[in-house]
Protein backbone atom coordinates (compact mmCIF):
# COMPACT_ATOMS: atom_id res chain seq x y z
CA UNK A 1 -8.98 -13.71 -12.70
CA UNK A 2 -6.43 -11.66 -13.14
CA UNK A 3 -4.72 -10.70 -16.46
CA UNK A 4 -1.49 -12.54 -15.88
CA UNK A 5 -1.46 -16.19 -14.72
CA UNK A 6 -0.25 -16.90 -11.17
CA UNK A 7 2.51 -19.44 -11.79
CA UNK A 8 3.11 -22.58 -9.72
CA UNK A 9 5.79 -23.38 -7.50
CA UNK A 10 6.64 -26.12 -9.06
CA UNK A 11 6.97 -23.94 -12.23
CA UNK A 12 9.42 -21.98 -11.50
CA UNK A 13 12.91 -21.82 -12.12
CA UNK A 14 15.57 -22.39 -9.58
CA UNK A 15 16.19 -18.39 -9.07
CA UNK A 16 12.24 -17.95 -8.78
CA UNK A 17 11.78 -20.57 -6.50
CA UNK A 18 14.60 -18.79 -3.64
CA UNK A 19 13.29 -15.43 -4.46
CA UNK A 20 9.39 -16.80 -3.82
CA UNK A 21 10.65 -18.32 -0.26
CA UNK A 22 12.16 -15.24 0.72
CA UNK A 23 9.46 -13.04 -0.03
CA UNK A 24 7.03 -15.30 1.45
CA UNK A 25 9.35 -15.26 4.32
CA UNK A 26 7.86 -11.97 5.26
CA UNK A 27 3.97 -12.27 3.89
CA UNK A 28 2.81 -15.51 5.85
CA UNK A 29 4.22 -17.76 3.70
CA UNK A 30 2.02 -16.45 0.57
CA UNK A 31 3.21 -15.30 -2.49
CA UNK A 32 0.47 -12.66 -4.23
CA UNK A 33 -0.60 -9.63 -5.29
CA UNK A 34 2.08 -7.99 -6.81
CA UNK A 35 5.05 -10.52 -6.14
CA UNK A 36 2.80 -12.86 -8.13
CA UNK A 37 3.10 -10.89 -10.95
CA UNK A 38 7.00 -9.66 -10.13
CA UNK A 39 7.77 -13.12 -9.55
CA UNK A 40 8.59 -13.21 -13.67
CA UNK A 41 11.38 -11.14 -13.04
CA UNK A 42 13.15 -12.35 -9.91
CA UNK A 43 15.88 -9.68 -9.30
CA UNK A 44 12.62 -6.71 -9.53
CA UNK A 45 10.71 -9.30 -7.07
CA UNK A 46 13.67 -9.56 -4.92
CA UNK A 47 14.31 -5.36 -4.88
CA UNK A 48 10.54 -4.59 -5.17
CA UNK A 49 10.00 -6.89 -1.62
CA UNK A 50 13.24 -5.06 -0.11
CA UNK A 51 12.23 -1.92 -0.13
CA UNK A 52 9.07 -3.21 0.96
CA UNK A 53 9.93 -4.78 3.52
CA UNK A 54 12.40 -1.69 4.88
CA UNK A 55 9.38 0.50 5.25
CA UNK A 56 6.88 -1.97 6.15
CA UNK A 57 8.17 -4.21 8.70
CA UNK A 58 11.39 -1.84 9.82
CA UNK A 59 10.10 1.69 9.34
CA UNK A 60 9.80 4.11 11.92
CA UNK A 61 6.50 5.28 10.81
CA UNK A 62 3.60 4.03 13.77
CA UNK A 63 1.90 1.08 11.89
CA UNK A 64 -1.44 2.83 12.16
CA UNK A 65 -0.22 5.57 10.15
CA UNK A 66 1.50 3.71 7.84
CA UNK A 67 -1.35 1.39 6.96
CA UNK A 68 -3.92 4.63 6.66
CA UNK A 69 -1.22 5.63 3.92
CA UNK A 70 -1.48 2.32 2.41
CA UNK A 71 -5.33 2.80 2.35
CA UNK A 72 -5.20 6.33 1.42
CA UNK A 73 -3.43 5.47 -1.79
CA UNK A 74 -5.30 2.10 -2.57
CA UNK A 75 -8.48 4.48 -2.54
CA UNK A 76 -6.95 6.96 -5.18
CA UNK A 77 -5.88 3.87 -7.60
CA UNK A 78 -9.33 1.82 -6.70
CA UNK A 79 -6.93 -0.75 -6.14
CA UNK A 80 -8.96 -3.86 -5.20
CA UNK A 81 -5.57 -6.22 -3.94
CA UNK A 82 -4.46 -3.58 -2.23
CA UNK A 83 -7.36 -2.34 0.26
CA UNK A 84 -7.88 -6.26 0.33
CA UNK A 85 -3.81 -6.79 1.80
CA UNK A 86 -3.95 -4.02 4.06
CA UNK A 87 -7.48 -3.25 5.35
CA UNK A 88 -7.68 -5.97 8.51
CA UNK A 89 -4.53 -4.82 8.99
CA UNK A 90 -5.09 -1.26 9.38
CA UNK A 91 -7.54 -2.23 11.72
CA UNK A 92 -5.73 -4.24 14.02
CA UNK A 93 -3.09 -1.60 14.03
CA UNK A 94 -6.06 0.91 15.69
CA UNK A 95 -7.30 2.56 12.89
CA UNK A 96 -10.96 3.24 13.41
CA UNK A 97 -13.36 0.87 11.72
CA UNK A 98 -15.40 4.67 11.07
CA UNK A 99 -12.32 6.15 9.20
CA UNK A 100 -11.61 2.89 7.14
CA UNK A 101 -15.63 2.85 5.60
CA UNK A 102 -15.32 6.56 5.21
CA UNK A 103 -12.12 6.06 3.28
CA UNK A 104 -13.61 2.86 1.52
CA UNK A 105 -16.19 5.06 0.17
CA UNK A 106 -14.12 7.66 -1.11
CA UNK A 107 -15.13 10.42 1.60
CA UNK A 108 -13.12 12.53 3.71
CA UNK A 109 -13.21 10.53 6.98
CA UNK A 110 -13.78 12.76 10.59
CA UNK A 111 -10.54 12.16 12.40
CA UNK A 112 -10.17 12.06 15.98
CA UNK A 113 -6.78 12.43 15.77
CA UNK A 114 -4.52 14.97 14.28
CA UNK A 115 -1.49 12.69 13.28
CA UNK A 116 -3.89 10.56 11.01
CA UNK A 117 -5.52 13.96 9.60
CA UNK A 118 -2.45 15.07 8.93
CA UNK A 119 -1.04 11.48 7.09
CA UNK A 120 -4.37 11.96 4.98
CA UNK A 121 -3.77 15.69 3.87
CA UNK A 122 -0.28 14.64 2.78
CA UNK A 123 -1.02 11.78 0.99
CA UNK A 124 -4.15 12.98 -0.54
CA UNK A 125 -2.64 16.70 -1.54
CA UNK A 126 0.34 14.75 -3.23
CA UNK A 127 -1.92 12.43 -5.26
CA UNK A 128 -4.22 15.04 -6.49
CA UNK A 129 -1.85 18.17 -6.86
CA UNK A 130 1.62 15.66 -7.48
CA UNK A 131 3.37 18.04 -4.81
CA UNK A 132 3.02 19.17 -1.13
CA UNK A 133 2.50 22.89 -0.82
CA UNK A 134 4.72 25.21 1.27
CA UNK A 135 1.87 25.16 4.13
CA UNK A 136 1.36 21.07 4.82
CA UNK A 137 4.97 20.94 4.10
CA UNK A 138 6.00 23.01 6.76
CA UNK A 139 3.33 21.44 9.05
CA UNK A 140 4.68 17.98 8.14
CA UNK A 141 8.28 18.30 8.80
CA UNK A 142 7.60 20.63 12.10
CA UNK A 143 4.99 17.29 13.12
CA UNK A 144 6.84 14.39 11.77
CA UNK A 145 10.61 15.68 11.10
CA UNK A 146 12.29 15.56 7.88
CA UNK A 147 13.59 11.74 8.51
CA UNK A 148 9.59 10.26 9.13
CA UNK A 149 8.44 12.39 6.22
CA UNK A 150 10.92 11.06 3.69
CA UNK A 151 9.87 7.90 5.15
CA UNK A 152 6.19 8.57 4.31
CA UNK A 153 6.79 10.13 0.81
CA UNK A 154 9.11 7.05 0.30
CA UNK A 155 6.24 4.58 0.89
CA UNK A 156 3.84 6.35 -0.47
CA UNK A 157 5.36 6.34 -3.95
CA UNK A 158 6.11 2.55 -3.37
CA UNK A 159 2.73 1.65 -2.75
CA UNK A 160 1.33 3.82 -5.75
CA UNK A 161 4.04 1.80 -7.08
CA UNK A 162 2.14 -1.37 -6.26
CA UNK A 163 -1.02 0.01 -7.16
CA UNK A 164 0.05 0.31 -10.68
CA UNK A 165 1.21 -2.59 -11.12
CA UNK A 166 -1.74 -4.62 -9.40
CA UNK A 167 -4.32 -2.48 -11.55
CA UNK A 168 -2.41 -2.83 -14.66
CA UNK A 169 -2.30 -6.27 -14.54
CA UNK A 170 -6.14 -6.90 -12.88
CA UNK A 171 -4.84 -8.91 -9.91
CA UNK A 172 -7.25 -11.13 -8.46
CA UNK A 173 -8.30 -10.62 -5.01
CA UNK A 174 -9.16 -13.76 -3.51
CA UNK A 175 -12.49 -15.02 -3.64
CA UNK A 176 -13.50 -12.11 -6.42
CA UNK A 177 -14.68 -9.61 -4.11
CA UNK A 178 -14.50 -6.10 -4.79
CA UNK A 179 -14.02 -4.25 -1.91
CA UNK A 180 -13.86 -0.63 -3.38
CA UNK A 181 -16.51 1.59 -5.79
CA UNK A 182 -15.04 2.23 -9.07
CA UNK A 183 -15.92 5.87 -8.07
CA UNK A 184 -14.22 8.12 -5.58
CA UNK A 185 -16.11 11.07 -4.22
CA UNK A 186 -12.66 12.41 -2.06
């Protein structure tokens, strides 16, 4: 249980209740993780699943890349929801079931390709150092181009975003399970 009760429908007010249909427009018809707890505030619900949504469902970022950022990040934060909302999905978006343990263990995973090492490297060097040197920089933008990369950085700070606010408020994951070690070992 998390630390903030899930409301019901029925609960909500009249704002809430258009906000919660919209968002579950777009999330098979559930309403959870963090939009649960946004849900309080419907105009930050409303924004928060926009720009979700933008780089989600109508980025230009190959979903297999986007979804080993997602993973990437819920990793650093240990954030249970998280891995839990996006890990099938990584999968049947052709990430490798070898790279998702390896990440869900907090290892370095062996890539077989070079775009995903290179997703990783980003993600990981701007979590741990809060930048992106001069060298993975250059590599990103001469592999990606500026546009994909500001997408990437973009959702990357959206889903630490979300990992912040899912931690912070102990969001259940369904059925209790905790699908990440407290510890990280990358």
């Amino acid at each position: 249980m998390g630390r903030i009760r899930e409301i019901d429908f029925e609960e909500l007010t009249p704002e809430q209740k258009r906000v919660y249909k919209e968002i579950a427009k777009s999330r098979q018809g559930t309403v959870r993780g963090p939009f649960a707890i946004w849900i309080r505030n419907p105009k930050l619900a409303e924004r928060a699943s926009g720009l979700g949504d933008s780089l989600r469902i109508e980025g230009k970022l190959d979903k297999r890349l986007f979804e080993l950022m997602v993973l990437v990040i819920a990793r650093q934060w240990t954030a249970q929801y998280e891995w839990y909302a996006h890990e099938n999905t990584a999968l049947e978006n052709g990430l490798s079931l070898k790279v998702v343990n390896a990440l869900r263990e907090g290892l370095v995973p062996e890539f077989e390709r070079d775009d995903e090492r290179l997703i990783y490297e980003i993600v990981t060097e701007l979590g741990e150092s809060k930048t992106i040197g001069p060298k993975t920089y250059d590599r990103a933008v001469a592999e990606l181009g500026e546009d994909l990369l500001i997408e990437l950085i973009t959702a990357a700070g959206y889903y630490t975003m979300v990992a912040m606010v899912l931690n912070a408020f102990e969001a259940a994951v369904p059925g209790g399970s905790q699908p990440l070690s407290k510890a990280t070992k990358t």
